[in-house]
PDB file of N, CA and C in Angstrom:
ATOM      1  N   UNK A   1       0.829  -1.177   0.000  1.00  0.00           N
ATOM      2  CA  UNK A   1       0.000   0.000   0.000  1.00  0.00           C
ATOM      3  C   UNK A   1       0.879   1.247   0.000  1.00  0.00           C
ATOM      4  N   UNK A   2       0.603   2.356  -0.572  1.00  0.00           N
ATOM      5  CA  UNK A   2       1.092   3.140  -0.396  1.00  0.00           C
ATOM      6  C   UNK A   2       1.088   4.255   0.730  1.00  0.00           C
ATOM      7  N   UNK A   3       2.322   5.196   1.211  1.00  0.00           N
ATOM      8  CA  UNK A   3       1.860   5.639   2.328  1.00  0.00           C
ATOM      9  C   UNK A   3       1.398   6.876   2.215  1.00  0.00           C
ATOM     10  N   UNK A   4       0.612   7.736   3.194  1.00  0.00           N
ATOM     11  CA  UNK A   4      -0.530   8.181   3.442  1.00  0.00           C
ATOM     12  C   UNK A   4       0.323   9.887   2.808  1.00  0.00           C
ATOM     13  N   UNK A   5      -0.719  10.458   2.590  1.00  0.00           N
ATOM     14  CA  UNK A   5      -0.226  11.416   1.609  1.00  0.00           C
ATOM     15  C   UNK A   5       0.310  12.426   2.472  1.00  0.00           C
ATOM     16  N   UNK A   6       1.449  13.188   2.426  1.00  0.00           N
ATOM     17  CA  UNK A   6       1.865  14.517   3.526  1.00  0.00           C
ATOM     18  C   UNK A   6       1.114  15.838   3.778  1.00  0.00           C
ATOM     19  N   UNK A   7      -0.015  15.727   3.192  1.00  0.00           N
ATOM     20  CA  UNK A   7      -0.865  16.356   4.271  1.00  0.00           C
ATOM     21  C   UNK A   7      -1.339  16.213   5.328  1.00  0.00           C
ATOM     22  N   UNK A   8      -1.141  14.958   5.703  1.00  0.00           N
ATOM     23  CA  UNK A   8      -1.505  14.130   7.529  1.00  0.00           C
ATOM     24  C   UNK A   8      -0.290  14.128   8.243  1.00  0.00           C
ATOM     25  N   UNK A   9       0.562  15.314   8.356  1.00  0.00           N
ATOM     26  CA  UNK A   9       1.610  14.451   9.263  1.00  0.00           C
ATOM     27  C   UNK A   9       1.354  14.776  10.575  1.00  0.00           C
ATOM     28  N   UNK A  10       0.383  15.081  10.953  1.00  0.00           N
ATOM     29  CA  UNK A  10      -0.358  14.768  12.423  1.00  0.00           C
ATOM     30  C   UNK A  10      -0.093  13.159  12.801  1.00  0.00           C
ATOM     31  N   UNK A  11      -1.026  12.929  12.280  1.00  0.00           N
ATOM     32  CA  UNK A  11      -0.949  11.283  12.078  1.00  0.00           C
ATOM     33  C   UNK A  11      -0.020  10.239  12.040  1.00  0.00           C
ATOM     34  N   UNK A  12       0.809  10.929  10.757  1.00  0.00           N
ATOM     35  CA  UNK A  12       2.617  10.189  10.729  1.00  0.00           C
ATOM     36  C   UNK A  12       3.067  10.408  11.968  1.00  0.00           C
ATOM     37  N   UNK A  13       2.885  11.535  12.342  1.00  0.00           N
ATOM     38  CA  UNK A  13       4.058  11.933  13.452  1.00  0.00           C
ATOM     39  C   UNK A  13       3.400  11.295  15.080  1.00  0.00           C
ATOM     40  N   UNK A  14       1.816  11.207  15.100  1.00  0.00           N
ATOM     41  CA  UNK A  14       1.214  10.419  16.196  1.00  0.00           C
ATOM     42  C   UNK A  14       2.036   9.050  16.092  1.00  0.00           C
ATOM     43  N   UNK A  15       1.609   8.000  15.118  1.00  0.00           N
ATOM     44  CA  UNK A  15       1.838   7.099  15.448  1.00  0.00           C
ATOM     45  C   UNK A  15       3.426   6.522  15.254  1.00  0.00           C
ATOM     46  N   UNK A  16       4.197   7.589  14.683  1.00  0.00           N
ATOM     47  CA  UNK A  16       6.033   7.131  14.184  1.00  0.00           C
ATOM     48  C   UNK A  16       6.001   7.016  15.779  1.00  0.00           C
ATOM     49  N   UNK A  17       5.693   8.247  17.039  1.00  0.00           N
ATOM     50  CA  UNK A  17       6.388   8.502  18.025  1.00  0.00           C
ATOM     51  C   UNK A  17       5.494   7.142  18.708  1.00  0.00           C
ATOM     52  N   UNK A  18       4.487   6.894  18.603  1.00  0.00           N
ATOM     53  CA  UNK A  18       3.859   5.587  19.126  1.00  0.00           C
ATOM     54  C   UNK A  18       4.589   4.080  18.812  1.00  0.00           C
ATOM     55  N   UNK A  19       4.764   3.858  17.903  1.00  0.00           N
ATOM     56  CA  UNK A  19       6.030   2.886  16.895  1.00  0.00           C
ATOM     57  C   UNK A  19       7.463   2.546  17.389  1.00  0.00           C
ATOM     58  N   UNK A  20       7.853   3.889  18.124  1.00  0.00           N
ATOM     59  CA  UNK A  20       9.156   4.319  18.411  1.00  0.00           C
ATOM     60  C   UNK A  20       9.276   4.326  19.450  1.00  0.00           C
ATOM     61  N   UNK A  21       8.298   4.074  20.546  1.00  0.00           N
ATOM     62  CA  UNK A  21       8.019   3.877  22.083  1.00  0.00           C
ATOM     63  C   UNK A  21       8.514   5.212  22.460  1.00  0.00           C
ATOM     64  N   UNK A  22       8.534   6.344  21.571  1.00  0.00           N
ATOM     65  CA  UNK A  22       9.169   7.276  22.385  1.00  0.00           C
ATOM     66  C   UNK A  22       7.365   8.263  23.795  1.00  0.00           C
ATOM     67  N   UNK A  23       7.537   7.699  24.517  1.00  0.00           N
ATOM     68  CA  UNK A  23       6.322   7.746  25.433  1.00  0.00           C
ATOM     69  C   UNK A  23       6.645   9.344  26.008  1.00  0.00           C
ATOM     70  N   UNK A  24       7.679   9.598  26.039  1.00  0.00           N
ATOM     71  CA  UNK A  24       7.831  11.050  26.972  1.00  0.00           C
ATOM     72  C   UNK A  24       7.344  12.288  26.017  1.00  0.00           C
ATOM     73  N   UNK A  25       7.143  11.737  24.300  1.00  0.00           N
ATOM     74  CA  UNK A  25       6.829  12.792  23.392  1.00  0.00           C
ATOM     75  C   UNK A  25       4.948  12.475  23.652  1.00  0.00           C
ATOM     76  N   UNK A  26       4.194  11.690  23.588  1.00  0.00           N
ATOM     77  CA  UNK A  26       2.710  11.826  23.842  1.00  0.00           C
ATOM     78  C   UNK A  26       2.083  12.847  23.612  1.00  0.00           C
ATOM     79  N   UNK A  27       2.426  13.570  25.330  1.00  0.00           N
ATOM     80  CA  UNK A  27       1.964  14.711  25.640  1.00  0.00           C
ATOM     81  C   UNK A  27       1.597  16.134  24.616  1.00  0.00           C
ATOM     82  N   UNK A  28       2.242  15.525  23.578  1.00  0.00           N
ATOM     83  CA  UNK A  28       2.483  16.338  21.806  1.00  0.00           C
ATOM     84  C   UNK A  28       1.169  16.144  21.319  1.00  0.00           C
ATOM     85  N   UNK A  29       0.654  14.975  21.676  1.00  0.00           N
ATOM     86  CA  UNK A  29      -0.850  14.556  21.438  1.00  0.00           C
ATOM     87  C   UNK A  29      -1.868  14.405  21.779  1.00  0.00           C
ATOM     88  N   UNK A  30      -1.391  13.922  22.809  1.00  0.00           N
ATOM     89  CA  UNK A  30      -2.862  13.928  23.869  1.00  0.00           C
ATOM     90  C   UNK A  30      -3.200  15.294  25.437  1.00  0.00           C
ATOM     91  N   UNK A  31      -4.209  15.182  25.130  1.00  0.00           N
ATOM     92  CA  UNK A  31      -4.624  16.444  26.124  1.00  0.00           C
ATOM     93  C   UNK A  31      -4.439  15.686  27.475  1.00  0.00           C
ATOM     94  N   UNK A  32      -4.285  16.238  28.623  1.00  0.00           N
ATOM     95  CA  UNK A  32      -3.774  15.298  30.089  1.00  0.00           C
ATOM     96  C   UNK A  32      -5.315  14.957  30.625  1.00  0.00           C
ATOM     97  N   UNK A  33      -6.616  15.352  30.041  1.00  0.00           N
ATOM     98  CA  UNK A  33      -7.756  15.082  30.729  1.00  0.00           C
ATOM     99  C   UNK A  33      -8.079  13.719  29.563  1.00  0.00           C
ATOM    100  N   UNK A  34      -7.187  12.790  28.330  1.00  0.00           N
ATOM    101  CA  UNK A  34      -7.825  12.134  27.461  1.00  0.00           C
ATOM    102  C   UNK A  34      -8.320  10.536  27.764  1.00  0.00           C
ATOM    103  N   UNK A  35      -9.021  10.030  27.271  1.00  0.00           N
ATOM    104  CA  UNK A  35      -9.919   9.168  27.765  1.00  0.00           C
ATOM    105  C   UNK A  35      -9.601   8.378  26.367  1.00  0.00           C
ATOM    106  N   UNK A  36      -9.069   6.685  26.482  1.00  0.00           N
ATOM    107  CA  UNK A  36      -8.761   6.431  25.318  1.00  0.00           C
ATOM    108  C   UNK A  36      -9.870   5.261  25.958  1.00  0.00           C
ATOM    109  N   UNK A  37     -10.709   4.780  24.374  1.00  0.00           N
ATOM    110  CA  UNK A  37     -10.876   3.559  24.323  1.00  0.00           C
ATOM    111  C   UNK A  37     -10.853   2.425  23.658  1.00  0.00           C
ATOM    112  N   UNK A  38     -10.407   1.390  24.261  1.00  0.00           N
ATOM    113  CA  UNK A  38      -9.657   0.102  23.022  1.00  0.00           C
ATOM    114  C   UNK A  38     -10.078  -1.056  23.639  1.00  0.00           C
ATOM    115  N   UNK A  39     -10.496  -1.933  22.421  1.00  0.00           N
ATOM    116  CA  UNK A  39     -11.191  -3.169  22.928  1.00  0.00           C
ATOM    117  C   UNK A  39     -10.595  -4.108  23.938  1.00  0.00           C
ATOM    118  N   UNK A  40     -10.652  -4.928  24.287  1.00  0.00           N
ATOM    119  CA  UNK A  40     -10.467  -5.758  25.307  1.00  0.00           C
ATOM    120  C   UNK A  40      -9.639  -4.927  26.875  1.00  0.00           C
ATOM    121  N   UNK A  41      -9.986  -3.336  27.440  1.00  0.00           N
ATOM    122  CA  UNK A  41      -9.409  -3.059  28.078  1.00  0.00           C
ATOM    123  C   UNK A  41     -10.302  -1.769  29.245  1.00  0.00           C
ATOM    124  N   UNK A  42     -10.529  -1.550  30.000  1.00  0.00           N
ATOM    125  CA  UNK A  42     -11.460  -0.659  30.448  1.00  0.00           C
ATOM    126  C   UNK A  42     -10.850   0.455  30.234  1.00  0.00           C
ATOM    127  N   UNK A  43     -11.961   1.830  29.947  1.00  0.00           N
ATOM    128  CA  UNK A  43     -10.926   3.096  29.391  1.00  0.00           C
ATOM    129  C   UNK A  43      -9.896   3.577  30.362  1.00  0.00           C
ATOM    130  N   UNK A  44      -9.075   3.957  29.476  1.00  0.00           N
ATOM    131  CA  UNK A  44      -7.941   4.655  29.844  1.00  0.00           C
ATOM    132  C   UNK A  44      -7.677   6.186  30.148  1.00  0.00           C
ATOM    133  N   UNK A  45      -8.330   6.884  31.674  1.00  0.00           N
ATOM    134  CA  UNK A  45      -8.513   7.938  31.761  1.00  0.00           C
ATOM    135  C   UNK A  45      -7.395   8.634  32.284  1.00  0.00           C
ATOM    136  N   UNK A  46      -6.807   9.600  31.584  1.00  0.00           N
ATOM    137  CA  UNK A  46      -5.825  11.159  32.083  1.00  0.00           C
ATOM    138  C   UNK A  46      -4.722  10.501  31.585  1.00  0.00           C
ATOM    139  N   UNK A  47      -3.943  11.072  31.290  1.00  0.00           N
ATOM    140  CA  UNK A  47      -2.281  10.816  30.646  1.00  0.00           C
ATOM    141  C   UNK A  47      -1.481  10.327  31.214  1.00  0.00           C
ATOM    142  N   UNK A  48      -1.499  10.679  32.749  1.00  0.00           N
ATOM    143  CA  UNK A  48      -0.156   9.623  33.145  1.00  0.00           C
ATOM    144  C   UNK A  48      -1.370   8.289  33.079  1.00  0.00           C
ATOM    145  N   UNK A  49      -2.329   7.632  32.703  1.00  0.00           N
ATOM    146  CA  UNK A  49      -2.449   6.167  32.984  1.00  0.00           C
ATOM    147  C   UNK A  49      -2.349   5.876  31.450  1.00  0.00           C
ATOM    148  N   UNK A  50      -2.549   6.733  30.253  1.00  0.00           N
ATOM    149  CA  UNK A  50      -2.126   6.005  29.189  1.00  0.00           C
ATOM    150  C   UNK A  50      -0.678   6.227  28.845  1.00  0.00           C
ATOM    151  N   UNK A  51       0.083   7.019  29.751  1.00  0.00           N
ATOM    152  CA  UNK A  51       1.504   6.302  29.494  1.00  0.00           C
ATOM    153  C   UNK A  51       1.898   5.402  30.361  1.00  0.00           C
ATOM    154  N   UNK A  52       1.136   4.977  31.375  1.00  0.00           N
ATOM    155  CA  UNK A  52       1.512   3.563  32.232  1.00  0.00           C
ATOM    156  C   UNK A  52       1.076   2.519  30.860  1.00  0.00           C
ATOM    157  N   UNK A  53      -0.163   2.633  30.461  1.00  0.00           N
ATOM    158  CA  UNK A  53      -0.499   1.747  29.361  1.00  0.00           C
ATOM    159  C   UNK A  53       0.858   1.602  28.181  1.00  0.00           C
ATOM    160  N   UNK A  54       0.890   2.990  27.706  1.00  0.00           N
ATOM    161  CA  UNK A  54       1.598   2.424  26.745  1.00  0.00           C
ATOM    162  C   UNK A  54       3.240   1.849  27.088  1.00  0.00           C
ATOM    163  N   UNK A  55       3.530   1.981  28.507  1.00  0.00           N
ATOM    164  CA  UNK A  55       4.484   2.089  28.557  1.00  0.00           C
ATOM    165  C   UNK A  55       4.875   0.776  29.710  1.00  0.00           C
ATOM    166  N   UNK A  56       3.783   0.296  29.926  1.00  0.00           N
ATOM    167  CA  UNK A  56       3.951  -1.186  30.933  1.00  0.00           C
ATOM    168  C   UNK A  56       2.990  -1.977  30.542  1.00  0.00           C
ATOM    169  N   UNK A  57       1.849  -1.649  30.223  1.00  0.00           N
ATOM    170  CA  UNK A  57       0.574  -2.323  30.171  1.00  0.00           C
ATOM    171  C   UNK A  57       0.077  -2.968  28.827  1.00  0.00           C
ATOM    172  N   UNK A  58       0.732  -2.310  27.509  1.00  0.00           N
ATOM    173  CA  UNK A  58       0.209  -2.794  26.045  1.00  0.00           C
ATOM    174  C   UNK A  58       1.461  -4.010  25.792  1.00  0.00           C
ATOM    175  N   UNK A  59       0.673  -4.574  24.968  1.00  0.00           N
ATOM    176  CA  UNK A  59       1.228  -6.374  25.118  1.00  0.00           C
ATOM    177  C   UNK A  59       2.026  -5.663  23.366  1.00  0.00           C
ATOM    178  N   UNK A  60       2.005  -4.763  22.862  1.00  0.00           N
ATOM    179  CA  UNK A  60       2.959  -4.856  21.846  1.00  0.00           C
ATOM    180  C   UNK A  60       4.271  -4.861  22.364  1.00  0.00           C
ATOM    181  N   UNK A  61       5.371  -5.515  21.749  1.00  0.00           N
ATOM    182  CA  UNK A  61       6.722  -5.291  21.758  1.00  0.00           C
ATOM    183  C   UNK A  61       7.605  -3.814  20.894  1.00  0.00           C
ATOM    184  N   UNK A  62       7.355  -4.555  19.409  1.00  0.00           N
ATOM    185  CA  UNK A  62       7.396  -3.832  18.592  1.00  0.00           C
ATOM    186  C   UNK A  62       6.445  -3.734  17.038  1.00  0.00           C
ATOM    187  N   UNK A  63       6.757  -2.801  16.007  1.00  0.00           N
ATOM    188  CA  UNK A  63       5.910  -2.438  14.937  1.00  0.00           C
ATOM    189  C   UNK A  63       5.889  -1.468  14.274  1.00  0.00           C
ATOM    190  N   UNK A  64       4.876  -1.537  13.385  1.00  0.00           N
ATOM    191  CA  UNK A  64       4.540  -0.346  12.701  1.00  0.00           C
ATOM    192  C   UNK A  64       2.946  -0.129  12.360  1.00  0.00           C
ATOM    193  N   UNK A  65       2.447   0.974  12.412  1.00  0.00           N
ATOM    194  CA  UNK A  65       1.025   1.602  12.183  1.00  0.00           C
ATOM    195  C   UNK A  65       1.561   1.861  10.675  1.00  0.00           C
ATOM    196  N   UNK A  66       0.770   1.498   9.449  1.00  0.00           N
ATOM    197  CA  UNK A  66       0.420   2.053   8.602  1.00  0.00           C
ATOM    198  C   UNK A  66      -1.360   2.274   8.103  1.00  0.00           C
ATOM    199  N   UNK A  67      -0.969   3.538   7.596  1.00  0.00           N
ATOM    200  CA  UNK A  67      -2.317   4.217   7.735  1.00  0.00           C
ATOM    201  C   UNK A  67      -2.918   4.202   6.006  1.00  0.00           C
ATOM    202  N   UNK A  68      -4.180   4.106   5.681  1.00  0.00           N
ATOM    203  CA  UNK A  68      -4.588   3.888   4.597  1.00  0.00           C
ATOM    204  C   UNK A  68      -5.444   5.122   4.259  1.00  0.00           C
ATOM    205  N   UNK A  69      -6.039   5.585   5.682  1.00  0.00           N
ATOM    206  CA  UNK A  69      -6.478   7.116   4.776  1.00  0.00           C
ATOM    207  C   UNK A  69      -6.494   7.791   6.164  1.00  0.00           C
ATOM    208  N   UNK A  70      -7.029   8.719   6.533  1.00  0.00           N
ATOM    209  CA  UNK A  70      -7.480  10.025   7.444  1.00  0.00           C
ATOM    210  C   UNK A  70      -7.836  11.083   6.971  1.00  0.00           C
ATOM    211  N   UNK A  71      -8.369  11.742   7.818  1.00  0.00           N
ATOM    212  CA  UNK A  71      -9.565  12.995   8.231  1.00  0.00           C
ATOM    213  C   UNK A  71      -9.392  13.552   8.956  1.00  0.00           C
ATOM    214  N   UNK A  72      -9.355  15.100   9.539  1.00  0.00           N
ATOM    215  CA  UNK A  72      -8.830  15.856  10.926  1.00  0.00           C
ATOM    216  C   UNK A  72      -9.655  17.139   9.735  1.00  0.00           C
ATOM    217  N   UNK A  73     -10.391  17.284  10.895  1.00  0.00           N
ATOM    218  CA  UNK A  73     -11.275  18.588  11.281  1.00  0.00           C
ATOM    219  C   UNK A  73     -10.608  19.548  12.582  1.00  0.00           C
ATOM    220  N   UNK A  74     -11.365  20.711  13.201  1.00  0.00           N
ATOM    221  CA  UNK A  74     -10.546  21.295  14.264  1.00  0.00           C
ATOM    222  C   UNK A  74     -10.781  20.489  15.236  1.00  0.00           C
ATOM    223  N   UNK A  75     -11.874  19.761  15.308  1.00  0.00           N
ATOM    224  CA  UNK A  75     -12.494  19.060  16.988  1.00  0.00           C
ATOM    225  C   UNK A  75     -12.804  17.455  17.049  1.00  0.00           C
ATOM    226  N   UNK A  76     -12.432  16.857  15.521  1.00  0.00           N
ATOM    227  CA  UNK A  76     -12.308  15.459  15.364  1.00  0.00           C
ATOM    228  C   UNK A  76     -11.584  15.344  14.179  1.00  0.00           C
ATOM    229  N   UNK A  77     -11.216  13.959  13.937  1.00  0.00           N
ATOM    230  CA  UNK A  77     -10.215  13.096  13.410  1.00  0.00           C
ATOM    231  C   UNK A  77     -10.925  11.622  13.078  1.00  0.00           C
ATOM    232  N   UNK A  78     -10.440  11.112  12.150  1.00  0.00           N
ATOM    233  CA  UNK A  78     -10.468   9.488  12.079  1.00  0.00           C
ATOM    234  C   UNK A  78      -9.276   9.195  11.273  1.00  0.00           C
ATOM    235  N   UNK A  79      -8.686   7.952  11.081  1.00  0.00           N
ATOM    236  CA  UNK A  79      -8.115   7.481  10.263  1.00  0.00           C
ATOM    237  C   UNK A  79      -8.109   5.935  10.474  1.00  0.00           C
ATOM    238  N   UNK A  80      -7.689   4.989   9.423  1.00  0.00           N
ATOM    239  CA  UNK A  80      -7.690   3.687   9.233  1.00  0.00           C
ATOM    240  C   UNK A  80      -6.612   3.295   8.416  1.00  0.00           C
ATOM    241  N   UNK A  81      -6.160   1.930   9.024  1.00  0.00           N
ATOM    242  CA  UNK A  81      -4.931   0.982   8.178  1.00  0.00           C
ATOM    243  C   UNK A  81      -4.644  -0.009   9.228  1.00  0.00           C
ATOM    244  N   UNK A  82      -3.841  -0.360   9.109  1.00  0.00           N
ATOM    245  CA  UNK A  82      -3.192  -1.655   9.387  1.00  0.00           C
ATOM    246  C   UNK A  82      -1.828  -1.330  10.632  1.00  0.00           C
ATOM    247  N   UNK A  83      -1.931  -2.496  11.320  1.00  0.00           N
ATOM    248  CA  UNK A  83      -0.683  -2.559  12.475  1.00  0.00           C
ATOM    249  C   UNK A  83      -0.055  -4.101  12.371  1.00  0.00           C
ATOM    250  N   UNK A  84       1.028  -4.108  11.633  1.00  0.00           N
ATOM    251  CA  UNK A  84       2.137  -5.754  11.979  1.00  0.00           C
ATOM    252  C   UNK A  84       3.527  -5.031  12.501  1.00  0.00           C
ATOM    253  N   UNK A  85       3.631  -6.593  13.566  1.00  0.00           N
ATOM    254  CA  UNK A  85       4.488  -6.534  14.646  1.00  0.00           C
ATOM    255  C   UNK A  85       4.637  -7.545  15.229  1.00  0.00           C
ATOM    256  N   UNK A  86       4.995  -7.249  16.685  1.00  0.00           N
ATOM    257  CA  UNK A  86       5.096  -8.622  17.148  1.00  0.00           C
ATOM    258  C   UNK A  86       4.825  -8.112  18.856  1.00  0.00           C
ATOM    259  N   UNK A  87       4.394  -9.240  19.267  1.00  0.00           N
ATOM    260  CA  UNK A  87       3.933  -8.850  20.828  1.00  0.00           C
ATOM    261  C   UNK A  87       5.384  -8.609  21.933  1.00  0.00           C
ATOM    262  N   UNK A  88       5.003  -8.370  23.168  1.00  0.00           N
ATOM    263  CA  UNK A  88       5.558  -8.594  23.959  1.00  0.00           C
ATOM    264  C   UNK A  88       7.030  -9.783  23.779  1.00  0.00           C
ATOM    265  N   UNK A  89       5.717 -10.937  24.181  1.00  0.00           N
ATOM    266  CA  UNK A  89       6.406 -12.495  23.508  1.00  0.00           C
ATOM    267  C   UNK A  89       6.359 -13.056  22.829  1.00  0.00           C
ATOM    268  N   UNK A  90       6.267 -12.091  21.624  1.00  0.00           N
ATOM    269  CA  UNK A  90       7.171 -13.082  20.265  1.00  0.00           C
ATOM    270  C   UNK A  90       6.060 -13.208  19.279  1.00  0.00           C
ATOM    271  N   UNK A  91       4.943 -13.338  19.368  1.00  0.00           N
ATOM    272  CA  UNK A  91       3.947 -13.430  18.550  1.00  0.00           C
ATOM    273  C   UNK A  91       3.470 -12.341  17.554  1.00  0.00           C
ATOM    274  N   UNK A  92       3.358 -12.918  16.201  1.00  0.00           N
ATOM    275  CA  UNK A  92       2.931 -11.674  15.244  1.00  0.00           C
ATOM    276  C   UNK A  92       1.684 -11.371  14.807  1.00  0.00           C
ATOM    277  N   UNK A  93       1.927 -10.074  14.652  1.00  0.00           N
ATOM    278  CA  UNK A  93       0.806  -8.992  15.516  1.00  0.00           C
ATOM    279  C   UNK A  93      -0.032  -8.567  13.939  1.00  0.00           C
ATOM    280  N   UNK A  94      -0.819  -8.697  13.183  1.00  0.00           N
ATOM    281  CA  UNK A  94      -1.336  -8.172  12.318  1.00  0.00           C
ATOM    282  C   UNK A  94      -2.626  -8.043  12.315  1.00  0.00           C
ATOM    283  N   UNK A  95      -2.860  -6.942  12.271  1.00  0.00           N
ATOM    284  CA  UNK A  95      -4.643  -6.337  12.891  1.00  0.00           C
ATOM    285  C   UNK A  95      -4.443  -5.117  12.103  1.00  0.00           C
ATOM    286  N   UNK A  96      -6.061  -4.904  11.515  1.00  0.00           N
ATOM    287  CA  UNK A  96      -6.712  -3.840  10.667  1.00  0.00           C
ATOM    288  C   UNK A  96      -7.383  -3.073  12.168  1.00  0.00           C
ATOM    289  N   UNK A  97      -7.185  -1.635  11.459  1.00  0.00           N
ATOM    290  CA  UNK A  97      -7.899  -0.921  12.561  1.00  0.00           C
ATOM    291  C   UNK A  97      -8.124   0.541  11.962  1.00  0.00           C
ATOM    292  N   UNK A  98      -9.410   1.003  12.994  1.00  0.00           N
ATOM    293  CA  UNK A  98      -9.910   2.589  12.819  1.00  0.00           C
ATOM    294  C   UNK A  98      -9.587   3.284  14.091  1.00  0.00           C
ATOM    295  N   UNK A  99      -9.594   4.707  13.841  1.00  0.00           N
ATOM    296  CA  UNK A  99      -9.205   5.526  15.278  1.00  0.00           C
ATOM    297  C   UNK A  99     -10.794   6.166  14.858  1.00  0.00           C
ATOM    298  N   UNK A 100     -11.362   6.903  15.389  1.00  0.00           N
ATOM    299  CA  UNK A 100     -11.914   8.088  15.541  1.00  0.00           C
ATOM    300  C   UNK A 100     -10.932   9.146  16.985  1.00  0.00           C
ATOM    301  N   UNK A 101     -11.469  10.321  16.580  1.00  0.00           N
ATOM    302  CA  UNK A 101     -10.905  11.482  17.832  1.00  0.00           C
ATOM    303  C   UNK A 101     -11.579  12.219  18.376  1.00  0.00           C
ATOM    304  N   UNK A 102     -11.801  12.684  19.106  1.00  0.00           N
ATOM    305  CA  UNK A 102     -12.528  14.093  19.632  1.00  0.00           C
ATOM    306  C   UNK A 102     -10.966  14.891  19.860  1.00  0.00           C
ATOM    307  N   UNK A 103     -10.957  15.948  19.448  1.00  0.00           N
ATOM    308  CA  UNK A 103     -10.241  17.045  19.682  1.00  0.00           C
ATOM    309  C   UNK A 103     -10.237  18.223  20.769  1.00  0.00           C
ATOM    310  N   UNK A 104      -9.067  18.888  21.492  1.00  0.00           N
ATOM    311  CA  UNK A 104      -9.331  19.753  21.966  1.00  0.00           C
ATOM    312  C   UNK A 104      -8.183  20.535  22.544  1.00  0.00           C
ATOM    313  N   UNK A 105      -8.399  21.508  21.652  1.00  0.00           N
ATOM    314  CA  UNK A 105      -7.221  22.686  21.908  1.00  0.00           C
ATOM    315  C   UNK A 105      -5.567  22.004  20.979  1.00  0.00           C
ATOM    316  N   UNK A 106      -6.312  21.130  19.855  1.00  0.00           N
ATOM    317  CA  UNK A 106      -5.729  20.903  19.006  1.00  0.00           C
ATOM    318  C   UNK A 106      -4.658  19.444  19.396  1.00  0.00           C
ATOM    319  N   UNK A 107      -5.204  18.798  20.347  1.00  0.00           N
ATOM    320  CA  UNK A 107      -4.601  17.588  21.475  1.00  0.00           C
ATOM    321  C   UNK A 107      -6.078  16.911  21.249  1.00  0.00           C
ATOM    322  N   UNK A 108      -5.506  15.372  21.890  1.00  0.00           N
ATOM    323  CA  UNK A 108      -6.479  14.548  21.768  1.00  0.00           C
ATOM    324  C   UNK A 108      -6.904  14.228  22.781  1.00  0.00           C
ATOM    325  N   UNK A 109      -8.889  14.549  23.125  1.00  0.00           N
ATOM    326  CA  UNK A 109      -9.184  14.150  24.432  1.00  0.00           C
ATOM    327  C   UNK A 109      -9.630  13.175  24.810  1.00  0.00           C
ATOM    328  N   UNK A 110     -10.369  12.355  23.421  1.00  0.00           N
ATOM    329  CA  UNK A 110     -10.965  10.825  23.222  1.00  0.00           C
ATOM    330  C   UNK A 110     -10.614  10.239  22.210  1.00  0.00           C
ATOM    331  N   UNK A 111      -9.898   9.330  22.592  1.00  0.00           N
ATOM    332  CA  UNK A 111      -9.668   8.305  21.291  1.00  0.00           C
ATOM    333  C   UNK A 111     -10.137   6.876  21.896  1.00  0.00           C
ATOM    334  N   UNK A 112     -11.002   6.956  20.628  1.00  0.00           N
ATOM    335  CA  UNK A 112     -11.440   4.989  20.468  1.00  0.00           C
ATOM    336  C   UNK A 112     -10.996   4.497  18.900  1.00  0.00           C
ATOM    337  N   UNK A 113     -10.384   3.199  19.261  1.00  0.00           N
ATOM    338  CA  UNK A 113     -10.048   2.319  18.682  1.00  0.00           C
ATOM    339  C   UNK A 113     -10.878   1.097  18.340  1.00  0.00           C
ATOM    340  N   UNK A 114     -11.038   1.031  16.931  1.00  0.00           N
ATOM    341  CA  UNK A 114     -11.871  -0.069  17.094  1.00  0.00           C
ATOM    342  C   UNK A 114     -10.892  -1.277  15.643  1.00  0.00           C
ATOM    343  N   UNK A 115     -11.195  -3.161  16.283  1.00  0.00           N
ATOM    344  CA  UNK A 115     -10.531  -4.036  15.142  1.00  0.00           C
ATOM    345  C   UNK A 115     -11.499  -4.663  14.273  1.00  0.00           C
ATOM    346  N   UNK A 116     -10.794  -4.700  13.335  1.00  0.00           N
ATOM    347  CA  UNK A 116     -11.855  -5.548  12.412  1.00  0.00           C
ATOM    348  C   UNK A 116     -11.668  -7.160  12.496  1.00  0.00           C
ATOM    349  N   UNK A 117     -12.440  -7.707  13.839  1.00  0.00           N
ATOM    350  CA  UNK A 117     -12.603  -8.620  13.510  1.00  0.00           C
ATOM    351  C   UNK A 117     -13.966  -9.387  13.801  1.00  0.00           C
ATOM    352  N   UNK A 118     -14.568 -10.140  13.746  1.00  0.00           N
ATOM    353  CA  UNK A 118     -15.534 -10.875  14.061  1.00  0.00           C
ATOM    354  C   UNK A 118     -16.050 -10.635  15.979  1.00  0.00           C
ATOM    355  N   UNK A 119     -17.052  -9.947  15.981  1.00  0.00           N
ATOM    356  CA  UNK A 119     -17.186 -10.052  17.713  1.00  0.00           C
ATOM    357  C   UNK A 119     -18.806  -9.907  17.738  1.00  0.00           C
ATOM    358  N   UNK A 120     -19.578 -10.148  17.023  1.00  0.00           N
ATOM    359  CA  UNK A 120     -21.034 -10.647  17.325  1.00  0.00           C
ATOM    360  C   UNK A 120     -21.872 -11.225  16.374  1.00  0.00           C
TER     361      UNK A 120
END
């Protein structure tokens, strides 16, 4: 696939620094009141608990987000593509996925995640 056109580098630059475990840059993205939600996990409210998440708690090891399209308005966002990798322990990681956003003050205050796979 090809990658996502350089008018999103919101996006590039969200998920390179997500990719890159660099966790102390976040705060570049998310607002400190943000509320993430992702399947199999109860939400993730205020910033220091989604950098405990991303930073003790998510079973990825390593990877890459590639993105197939996006959208960013002033007060929401979506985008969709693909994540391969490999877990924690060793297992490879390939899952389709969508973000939606709520925005605010140009930081992210809700993000849900949703996978494409079979769940009803």
């Amino acid at each position: 696939m090809n990658a996502l056109p350089q008018q999103y580098p919101w996006f590039e630059n969200m998920f390179d620094t997500i990719d890159s475990g660099s966790w102390k840059d976040l705060p570049r993205f998310f607002h400190p009141n943000v509320v993430y939600e992702r399947p199999g996990y109860p939400p993730i409210e205020g910033l220091d608990a989604l950098l405990d998440f991303y930073g003790r708690i998510r079973i990825i090891g390593e990877g890459k987000h590639t993105l197939d399209a996006a959208l960013r308005e002033t007060d929401r966002a979506i985008c969709w593509g693909h994540f391969n990798g490999r877990s924690k322990d060793g297992k490879i990681l390939a899952e389709r996925f969508a973000d939606a956003y709520e925005l605010k003050d140009g930081l992210i205050r809700k993000r849900t995640t949703f996978f494409f796979r079979a769940a009803i």
